[in-house]
Each structure stands twice: as C-alpha cells, then as structure tokens.
Protein backbone atom coordinates (compact mmCIF):
# COMPACT_ATOMS: atom_id res chain seq x y z
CA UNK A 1 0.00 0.00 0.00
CA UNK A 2 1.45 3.50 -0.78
CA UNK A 3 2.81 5.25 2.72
CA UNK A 4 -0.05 8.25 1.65
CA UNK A 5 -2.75 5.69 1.96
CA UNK A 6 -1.80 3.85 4.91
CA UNK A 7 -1.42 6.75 6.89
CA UNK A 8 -5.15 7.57 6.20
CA UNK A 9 -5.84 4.07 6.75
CA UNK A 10 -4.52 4.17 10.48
CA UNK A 11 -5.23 8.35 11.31
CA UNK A 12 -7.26 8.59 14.25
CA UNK A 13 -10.98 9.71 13.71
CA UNK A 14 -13.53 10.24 16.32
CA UNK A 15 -17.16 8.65 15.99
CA UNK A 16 -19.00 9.01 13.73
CA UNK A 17 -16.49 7.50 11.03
CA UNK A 18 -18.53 8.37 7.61
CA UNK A 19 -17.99 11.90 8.61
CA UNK A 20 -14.42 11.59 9.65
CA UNK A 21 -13.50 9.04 7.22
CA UNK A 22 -13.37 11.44 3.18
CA UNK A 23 -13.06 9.17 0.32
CA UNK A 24 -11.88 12.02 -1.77
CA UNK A 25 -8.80 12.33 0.72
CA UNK A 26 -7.78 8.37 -0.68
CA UNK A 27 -8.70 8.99 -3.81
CA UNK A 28 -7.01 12.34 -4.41
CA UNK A 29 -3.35 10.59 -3.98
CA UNK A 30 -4.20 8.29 -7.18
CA UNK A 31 -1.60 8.76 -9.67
CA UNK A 32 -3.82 10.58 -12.92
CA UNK A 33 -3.54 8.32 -15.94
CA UNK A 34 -4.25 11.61 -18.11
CA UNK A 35 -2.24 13.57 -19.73
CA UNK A 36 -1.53 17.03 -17.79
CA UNK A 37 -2.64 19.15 -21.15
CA UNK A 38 -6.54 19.59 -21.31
CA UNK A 39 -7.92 17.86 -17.53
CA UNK A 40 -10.77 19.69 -17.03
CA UNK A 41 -12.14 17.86 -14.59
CA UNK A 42 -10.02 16.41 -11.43
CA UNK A 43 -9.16 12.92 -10.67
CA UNK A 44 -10.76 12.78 -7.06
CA UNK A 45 -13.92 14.21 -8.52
CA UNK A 46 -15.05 11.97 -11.36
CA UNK A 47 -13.81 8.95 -9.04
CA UNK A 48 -15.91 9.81 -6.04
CA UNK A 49 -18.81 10.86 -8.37
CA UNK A 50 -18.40 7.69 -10.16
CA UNK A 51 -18.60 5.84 -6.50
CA UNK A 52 -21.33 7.51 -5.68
CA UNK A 53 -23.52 6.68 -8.33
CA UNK A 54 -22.85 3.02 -7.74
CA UNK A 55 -23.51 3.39 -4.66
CA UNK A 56 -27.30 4.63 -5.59
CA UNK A 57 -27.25 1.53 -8.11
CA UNK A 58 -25.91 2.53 -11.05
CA UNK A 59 -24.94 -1.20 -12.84
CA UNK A 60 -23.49 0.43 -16.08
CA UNK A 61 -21.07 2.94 -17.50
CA UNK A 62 -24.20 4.74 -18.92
CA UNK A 63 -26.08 4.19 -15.65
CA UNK A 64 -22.82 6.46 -13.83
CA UNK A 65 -22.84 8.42 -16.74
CA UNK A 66 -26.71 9.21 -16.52
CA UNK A 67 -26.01 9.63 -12.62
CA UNK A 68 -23.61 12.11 -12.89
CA UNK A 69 -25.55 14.36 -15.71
CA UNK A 70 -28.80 14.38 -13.37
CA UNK A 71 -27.16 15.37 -10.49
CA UNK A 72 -27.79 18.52 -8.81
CA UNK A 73 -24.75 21.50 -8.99
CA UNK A 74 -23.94 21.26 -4.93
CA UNK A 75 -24.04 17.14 -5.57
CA UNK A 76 -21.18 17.93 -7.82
CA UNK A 77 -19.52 20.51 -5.63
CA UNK A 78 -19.21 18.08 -2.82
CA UNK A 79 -17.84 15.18 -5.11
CA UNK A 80 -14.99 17.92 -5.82
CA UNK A 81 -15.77 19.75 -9.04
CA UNK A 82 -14.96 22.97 -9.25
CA UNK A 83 -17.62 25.43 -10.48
CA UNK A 84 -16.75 28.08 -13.15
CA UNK A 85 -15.16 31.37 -12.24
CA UNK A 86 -17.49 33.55 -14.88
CA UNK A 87 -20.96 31.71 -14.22
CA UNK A 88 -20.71 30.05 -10.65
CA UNK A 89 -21.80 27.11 -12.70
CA UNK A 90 -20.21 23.57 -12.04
CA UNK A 91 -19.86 22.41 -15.46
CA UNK A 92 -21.20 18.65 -15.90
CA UNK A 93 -18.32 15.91 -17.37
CA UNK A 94 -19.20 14.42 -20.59
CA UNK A 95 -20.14 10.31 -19.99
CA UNK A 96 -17.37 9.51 -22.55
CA UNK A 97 -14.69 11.58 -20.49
CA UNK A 98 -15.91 9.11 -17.41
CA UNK A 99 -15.85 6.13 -19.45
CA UNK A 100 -12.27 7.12 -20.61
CA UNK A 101 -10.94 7.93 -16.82
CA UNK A 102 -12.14 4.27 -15.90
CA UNK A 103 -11.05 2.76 -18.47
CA UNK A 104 -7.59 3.95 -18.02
CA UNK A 105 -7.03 3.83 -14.11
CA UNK A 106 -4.06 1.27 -12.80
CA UNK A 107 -6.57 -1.69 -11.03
CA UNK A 108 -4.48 -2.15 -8.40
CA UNK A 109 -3.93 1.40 -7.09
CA UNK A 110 -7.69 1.34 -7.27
CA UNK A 111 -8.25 -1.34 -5.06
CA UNK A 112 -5.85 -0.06 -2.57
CA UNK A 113 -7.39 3.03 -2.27
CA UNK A 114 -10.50 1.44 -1.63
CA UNK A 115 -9.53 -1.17 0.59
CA UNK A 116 -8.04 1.47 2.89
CA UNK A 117 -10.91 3.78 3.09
CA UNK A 118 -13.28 0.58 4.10
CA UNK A 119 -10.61 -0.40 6.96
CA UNK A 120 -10.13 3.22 8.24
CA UNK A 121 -14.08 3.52 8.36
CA UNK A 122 -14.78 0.59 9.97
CA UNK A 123 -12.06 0.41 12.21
CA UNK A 124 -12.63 -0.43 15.93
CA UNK A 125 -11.99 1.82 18.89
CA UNK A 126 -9.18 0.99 20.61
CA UNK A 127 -8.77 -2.08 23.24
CA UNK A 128 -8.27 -1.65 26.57
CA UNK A 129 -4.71 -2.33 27.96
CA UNK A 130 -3.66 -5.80 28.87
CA UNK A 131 -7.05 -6.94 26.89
CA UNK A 132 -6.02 -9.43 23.71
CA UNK A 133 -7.99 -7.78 20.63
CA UNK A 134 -10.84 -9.83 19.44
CA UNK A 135 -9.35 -12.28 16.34
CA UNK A 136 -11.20 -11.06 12.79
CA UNK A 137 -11.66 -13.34 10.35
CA UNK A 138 -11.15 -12.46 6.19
CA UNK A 139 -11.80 -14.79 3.12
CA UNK A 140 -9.99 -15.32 -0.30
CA UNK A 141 -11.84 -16.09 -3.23
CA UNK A 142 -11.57 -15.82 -6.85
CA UNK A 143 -14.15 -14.90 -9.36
CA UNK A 144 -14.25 -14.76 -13.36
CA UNK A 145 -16.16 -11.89 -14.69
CA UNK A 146 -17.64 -13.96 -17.59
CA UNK A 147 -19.47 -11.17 -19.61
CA UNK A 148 -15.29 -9.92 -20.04
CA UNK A 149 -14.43 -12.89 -22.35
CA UNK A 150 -14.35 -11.85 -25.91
CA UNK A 151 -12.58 -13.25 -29.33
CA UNK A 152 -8.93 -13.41 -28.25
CA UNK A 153 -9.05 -12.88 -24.75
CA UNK A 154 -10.05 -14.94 -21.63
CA UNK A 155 -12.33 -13.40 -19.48
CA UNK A 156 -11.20 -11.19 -16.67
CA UNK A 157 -10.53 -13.45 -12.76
CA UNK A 158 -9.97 -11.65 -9.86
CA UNK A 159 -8.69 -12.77 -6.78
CA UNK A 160 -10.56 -11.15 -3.35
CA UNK A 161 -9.72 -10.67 0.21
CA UNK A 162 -13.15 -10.10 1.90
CA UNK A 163 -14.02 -9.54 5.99
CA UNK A 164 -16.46 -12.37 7.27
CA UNK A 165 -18.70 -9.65 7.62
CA UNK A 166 -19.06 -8.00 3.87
CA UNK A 167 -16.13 -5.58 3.33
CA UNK A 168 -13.82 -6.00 0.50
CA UNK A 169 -10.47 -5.42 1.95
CA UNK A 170 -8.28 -5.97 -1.36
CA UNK A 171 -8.57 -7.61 -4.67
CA UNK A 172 -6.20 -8.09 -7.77
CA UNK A 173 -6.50 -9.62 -11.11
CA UNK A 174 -5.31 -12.88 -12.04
CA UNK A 175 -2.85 -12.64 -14.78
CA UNK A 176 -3.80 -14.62 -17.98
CA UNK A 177 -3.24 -18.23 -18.27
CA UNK A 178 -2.07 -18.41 -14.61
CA UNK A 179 -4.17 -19.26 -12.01
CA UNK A 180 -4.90 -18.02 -7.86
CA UNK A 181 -1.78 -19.34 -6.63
CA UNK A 182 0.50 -16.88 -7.56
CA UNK A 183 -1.62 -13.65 -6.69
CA UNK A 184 -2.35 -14.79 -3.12
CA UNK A 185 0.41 -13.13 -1.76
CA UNK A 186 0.30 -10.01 -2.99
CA UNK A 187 -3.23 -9.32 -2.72
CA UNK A 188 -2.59 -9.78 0.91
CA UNK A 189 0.63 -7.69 0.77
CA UNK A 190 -1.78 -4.42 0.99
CA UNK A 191 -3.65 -5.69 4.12
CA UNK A 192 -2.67 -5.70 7.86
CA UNK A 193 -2.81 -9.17 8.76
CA UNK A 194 -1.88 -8.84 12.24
CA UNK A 195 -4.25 -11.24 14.22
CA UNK A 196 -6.48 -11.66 11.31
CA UNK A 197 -7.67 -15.74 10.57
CA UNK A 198 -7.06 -16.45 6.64
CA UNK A 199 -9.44 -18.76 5.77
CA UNK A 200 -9.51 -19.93 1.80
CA UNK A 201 -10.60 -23.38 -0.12
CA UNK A 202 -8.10 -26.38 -0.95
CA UNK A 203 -6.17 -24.50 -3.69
CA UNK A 204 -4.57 -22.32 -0.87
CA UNK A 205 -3.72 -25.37 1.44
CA UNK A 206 0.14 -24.51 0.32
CA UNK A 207 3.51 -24.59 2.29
CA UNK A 208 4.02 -21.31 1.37
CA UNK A 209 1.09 -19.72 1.73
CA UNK A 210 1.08 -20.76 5.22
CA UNK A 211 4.78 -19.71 5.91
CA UNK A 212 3.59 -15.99 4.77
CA UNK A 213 0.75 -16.11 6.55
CA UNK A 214 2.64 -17.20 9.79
CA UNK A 215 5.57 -14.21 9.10
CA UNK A 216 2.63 -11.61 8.40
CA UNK A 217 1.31 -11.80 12.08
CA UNK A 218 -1.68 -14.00 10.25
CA UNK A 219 -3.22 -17.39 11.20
CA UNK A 220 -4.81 -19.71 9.23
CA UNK A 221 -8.02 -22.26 8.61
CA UNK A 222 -6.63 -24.61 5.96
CA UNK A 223 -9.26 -27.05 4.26
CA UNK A 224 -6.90 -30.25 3.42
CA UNK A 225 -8.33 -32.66 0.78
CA UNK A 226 -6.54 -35.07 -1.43
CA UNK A 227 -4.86 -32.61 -3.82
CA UNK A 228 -2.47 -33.09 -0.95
CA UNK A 229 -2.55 -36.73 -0.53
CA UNK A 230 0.19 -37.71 1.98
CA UNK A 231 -1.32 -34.87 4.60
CA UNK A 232 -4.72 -35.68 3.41
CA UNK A 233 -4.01 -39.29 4.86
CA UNK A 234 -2.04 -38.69 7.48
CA UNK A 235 -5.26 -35.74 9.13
CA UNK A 236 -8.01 -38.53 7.66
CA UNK A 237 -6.11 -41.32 9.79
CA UNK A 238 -6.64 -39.40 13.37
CA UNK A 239 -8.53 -41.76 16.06
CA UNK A 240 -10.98 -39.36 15.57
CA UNK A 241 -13.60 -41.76 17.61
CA UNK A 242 -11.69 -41.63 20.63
CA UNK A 243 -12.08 -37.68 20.30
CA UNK A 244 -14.25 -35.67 22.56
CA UNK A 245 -16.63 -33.60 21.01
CA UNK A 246 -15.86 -29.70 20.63
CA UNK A 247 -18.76 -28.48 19.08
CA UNK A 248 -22.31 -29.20 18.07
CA UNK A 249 -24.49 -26.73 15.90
CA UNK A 250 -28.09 -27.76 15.44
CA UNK A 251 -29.76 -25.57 12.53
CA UNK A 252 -32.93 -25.29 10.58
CA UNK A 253 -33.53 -23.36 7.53
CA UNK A 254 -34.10 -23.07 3.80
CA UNK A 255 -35.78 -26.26 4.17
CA UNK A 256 -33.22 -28.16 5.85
CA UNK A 257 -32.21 -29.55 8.93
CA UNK A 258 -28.42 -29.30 9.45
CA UNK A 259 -26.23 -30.49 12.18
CA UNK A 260 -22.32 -30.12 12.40
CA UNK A 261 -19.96 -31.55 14.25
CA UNK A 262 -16.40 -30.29 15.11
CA UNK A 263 -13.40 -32.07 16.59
CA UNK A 264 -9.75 -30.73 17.56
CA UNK A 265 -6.72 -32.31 18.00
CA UNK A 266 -3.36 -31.05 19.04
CA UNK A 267 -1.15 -31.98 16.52
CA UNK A 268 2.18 -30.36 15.89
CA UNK A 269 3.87 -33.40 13.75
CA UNK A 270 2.15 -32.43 10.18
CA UNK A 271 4.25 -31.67 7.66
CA UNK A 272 2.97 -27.98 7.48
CA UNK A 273 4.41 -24.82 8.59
CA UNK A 274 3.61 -23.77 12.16
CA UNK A 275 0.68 -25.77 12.49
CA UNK A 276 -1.15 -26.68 15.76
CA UNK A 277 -4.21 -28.28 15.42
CA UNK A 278 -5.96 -30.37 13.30
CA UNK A 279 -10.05 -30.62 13.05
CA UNK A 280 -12.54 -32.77 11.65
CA UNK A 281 -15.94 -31.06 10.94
CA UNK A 282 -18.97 -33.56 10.22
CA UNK A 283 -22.36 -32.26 8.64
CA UNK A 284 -25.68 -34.31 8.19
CA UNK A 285 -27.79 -32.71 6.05
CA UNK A 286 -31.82 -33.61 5.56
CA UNK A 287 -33.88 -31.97 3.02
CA UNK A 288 -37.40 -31.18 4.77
CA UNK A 289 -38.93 -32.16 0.87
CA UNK A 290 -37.47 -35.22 0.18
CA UNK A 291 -35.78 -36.64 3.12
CA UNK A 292 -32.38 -36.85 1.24
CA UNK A 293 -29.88 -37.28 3.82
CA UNK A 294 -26.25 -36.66 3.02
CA UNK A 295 -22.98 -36.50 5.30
CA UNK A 296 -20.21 -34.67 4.81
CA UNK A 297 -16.92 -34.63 6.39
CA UNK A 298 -14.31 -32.08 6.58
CA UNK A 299 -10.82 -31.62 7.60
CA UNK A 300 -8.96 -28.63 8.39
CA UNK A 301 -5.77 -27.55 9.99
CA UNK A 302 -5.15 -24.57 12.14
CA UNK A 303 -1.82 -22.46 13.46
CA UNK A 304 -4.41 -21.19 16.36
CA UNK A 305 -3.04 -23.41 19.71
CA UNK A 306 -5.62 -25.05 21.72
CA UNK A 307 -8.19 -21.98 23.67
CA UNK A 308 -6.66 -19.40 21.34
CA UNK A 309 -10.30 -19.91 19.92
CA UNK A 310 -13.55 -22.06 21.10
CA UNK A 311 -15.24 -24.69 18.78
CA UNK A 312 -17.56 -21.89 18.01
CA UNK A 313 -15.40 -19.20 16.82
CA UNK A 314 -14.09 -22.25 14.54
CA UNK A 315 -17.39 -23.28 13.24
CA UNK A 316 -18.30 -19.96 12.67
CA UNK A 317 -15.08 -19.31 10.69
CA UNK A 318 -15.88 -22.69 8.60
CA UNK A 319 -19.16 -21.81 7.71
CA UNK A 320 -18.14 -17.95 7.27
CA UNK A 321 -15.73 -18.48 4.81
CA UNK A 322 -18.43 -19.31 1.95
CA UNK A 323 -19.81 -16.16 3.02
CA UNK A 324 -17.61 -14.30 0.26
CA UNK A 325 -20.01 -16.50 -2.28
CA UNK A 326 -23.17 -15.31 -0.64
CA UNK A 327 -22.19 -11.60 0.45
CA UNK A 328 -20.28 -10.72 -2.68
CA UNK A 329 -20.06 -13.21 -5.52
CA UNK A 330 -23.56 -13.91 -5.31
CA UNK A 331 -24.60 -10.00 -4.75
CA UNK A 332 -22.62 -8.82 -7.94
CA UNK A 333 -23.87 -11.60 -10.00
CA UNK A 334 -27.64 -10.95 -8.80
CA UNK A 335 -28.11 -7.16 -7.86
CA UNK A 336 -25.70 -5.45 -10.26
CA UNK A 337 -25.75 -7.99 -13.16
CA UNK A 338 -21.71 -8.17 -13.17
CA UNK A 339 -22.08 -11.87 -15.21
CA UNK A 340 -24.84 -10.26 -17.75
CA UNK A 341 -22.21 -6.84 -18.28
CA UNK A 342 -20.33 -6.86 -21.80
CA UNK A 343 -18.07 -4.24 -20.65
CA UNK A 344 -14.80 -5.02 -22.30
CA UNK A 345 -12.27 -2.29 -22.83
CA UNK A 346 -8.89 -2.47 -20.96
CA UNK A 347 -9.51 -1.97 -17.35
CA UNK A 348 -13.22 -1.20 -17.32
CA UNK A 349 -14.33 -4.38 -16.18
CA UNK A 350 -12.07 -4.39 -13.27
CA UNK A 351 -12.56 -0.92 -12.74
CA UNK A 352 -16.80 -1.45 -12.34
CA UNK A 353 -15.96 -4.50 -9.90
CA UNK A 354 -13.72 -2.50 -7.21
CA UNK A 355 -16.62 0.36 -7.56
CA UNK A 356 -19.09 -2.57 -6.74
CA UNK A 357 -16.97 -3.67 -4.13
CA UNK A 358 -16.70 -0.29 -2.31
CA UNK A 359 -20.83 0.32 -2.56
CA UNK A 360 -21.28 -3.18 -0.85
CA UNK A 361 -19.02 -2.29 1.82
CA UNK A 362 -19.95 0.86 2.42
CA UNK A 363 -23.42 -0.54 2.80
CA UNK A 364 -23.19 -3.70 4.88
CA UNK A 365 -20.72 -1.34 7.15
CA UNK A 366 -23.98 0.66 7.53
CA UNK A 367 -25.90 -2.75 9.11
CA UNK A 368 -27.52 -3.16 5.46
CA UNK A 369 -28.54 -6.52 4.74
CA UNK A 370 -30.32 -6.20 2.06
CA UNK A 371 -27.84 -4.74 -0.68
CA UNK A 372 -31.10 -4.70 -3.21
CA UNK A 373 -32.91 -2.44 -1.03
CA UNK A 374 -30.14 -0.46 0.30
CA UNK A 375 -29.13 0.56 -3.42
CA UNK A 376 -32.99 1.74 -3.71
CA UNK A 377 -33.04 3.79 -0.28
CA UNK A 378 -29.52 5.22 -1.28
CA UNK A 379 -31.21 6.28 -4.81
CA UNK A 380 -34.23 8.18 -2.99
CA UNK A 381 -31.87 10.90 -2.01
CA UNK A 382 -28.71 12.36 -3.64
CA UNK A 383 -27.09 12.93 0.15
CA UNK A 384 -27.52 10.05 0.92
CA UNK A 385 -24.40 8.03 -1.41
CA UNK A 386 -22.39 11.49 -0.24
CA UNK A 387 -23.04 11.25 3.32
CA UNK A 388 -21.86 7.50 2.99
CA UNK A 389 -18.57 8.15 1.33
CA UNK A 390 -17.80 10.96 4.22
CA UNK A 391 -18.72 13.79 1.12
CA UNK A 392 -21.17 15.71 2.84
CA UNK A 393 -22.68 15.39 6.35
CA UNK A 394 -26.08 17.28 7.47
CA UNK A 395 -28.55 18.15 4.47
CA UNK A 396 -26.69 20.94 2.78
CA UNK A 397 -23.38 20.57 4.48
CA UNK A 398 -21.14 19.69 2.12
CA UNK A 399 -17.39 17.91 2.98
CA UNK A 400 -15.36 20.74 1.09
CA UNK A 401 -11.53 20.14 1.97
C-alpha cells in the first residue's frame, strides 16, 4: 500500500467514522492516468462521483454516466468539481470523459485506495490495555467476470480478500493463463494481517502460503483434501472416535435440517508450517422435501493453539468463509448484473468491480442486509451516497476540503 494511503488508513478519527473518514482524501493521492494538457475535470472528482452513483445503483457505465448528468450543482460541488469562475456554474463531465478515466485507471492502485478507506471507516476503537484484541476473520476467493471474455481474450478473474462480515479489503487480477496461486500473496501484501484468521478453499492449502501467513502476524483455517494426498491421509487417519466432542451446531432453515460436528486435536507433527491443530468437521444434512440425507466430512488444519479460539469461533469461521459467495459473488452476479455486463475495454471491467466492491461495503458497514434495497433507499436521495462516502454530512453541508 502507498505510505499516503496507509497513513489515512490508520489516522485517528472520532465517531462518527462516515464523517471523519473522506473518500476524496484516498482517492485524491491516485496517480492521474491523463495527460496534464486539457484535464478539465479532477481525478478525485469523477472517481468519487463515479462511487457515488454506484452506490445509488448505477450497474453500467451509462447508468454512472446518466447519474452524474442528473445530479444537482452542490451534488457535484461536494464530489470535488470545481464550479466556473465567470458563471458560478459547475460544469457537468461528458459520460465519454468518465468512461475514458475508468477505463484507463491502474486496477491495483484502485483497489488499494479502496480497501483502505473501508478499513479506516470501519475500524474499531481501541482495546483496553492488557485486553487481547478480538481475532477477525477475512476470506480469499476468486471470481471470473464472464461477460469480459471476448474473441482473443479470456475473461477477466480476480482474486478477493473479503471480511467475514461484507467488506472488500483488497482484490487483484489474475494474470492470464495463470491461475490463484500466484496472486495470493500479494493481494494480501496491501492488508494488515496482524491477528487476522485467513481462511480460503483447498487451492490455498500450500507450504508457502502458510509460511507468509505465519511471518505476516496471520493465522490460518486450511481445508486439506486429497490434492495433498500424503497430509490428506495422514489428518483422515486421526482416532478421531476416541475424540471428545468440541462443538455441536443444530440448525434449521431453507428447508433443511443441518447439524455439524467439530473435533480438535493437538497436533504439531504435520508436515505444514507452524501448524497446531488439526479438526474434523462432520455435517448431516436432511432436506425437509425429500428426506435426502447426506454426510459430509471435513478436515482442516489450524496455526491457532488449543483456547486461542472455542469450537464456536471455529465453526463460525468454517461456515463464514463461503460467506464471500453469498455476500459478494452472489450479490454482484444478482443485484448489479456483473455476469450479464459486456463491458470489455482495458480496465473497465475491473474498474466497475472494485466500484461494486466499495458500494457493498460501504453498505453492509452501515448494518444493510439487504444490498437490493439499500441501493434503492440510497437512490431516494442524492445525500444520501455522499453522506456514505464521508462527502457531505447534514442536508446541505457539504465535505469541502
């Protein structure tokens, strides 16, 4: 992360953070892609306008475009657009001069940015002396951005680093004809990992993933399957029957019945780095409809020792991971049509996904729930998208620098 942004990330703001917290102060120390000869219009401004009309549910480069036109002359004040010196007018950007911005914008600067406004505004007072800070759990996922693929080119994958509870802390795109591996890393390089749990799926149970992890300050959830067959075996072959109990979860919902399981076992003689534990998670499943059972089992490893964390903070981890599916895959694909988008042209369609990323955080930081319905409040009112990204507070009080 550049040393601008992470001092933002970690200044000290009082309560309440959306008015502390300015995402035109992160945005404003982007590099400009543009040529110094003929910018009308500043960097900071089209950016945060372009946020904020995402943020009211704008899907599409014409929807932002569209957004921006409407919008009322102190809307585009407090976005950062300077009004004319003759007229006292704020003259309105063109939607191709937007389109061109986006398009052109380095992905991962982007993402930085925006992963260190959503820590600095949702970061946690601070603990009391002597008191261990509560452990926070992220996820890392990939997703392909199908509507991206064209003749020639394979569609666009990006690799995600998301809170448990809905904020995208970093993301980066997978370079072409590689795969996650190789990006894990440094997507994580821009994130303070300091007591964080990593959890991921069976692609990331690696050696080396783990020792970074472990020299980060990081722990980790590791799923181990039989892509790994030696520690696969060697977990799988635990007297797991002899094995008290950790954990039992009884659930009913979506027309199902669901009860899990969890075991631990100290267990320091894996062949993985720093490892301390190993666990064995067991699910029966019934389908209310049909009756279908099915049973599942799972194993894991952990670097957390024995009562660094209870059976519940584990399970909860577990089933949290998948939450990156539900809370973002899932919300992209469903509310803002990412998988029906043709957008194409050089960075656009990674550009649109970090935007999408920033209005779902900003909203589930907010206690919304319902992304669907928090796009269509946001839309009612043109302070409202402003007063999320810190832009203006009170009705008519606009966040001028």
């Amino acid at each position: 992360m550049p040393e601008a942004l992470e001092h933002l990330a970690q200044a000290d703001a009082p309560a309440p953070v959306a008015d502390a917290v300015r995402l035109r102060d992160f945005f404003g120390l982007l590099p400009d892609p543009r040529d110094r000869r003929g910018c009308r219009y500043p960097l900071g401004a089209l950016l945060c306008a372009s946020a904020a009309s995402v943020l009211a549910g704008a899907r599409s480069l014409t929807a932002i475009g569209e957004w921006i036109t409407d919008a009322p002359q102190w809307v585009l004040r407090a976005c950062g657009f300077a009004a004319d010196p003759l007229t006292g007018a704020v003259p309105v950007p063109h939607p191709a001069t937007v389109r061109r911005l986006l398009a052109r914008l380095d992905g991962d600067v982007l993402d930085e940015a925006i992963g260190a406004f959503l820590a600095a505004r949702a970061r946690q007072p601070e603990h009391a002396v002597g008191k261990r800070p509560a452990l926070r759990a992220i996820a890392v996922d990939g997703k392909t951005l199908r509507g991206s693929r064209h003749a020639g080119r394979a569609a666009v994958a990006l690799l995600a680093a998301m809170e448990h509870t809905g904020a995208v802390l970093a993301q980066r795109q997978i370079a072409d004809k590689s795969n996650e591996i190789p990006a894990f890393a440094p997507l994580l390089n821009t994130v303070d990992l300091t007591g964080l749990v990593v959890t991921a799926d069976a692609l990331h149970t690696q050696h080396g993933h783990a020792t970074y992890l472990r020299e980060r300050g990081a722990h980790y959830l590791a799923i181990v399957k039989k892509n790994h067959p030696a520690l696969y075996a060697r977990v799988r072959q635990l007297p797991w029957r002899d094995i008290a109990l950790d954990h039992y979860q009884r659930t009913r919902a979506h027309h199902r019945m669901e009860i899990r399981r969890l075991k631990t076992a100290a267990f320091t003689h894996l062949d993985y780095p720093d490892v301390a534990q190993a666990l064995q998670v067991v699910r029966w499943r019934r389908e209310s409809g049909t009756g279908k059972l099915t049973i599942a089992r799972v194993y894991l490893m952990t670097s957390l020792k024995p009562g660094e964390a209870t059976g519940e903070q584990l399970v909860a981890w577990i089933r949290g991971h998948w939450s990156i599916e539900n809370l973002l895959h899932h919300v992209r694909d469903r509310t803002f049509r990412e998988d029906d988008s043709k957008v194409r042209t050089a960075h656009l369609p990674r550009t649109m996904a970090s935007l999408r990323n920033l209005a779902l955080g900003g909203h589930r930081q907010d206690g919304r729930t319902n992304i669907a319905a928090a796009l269509r409040h946001t839309a009612r009112d043109y302070e409202r998208p402003l007063t999320a990204l810190g832009l203006a507070g009170r009705k008519g009080s606009i966040g001028f620098a």
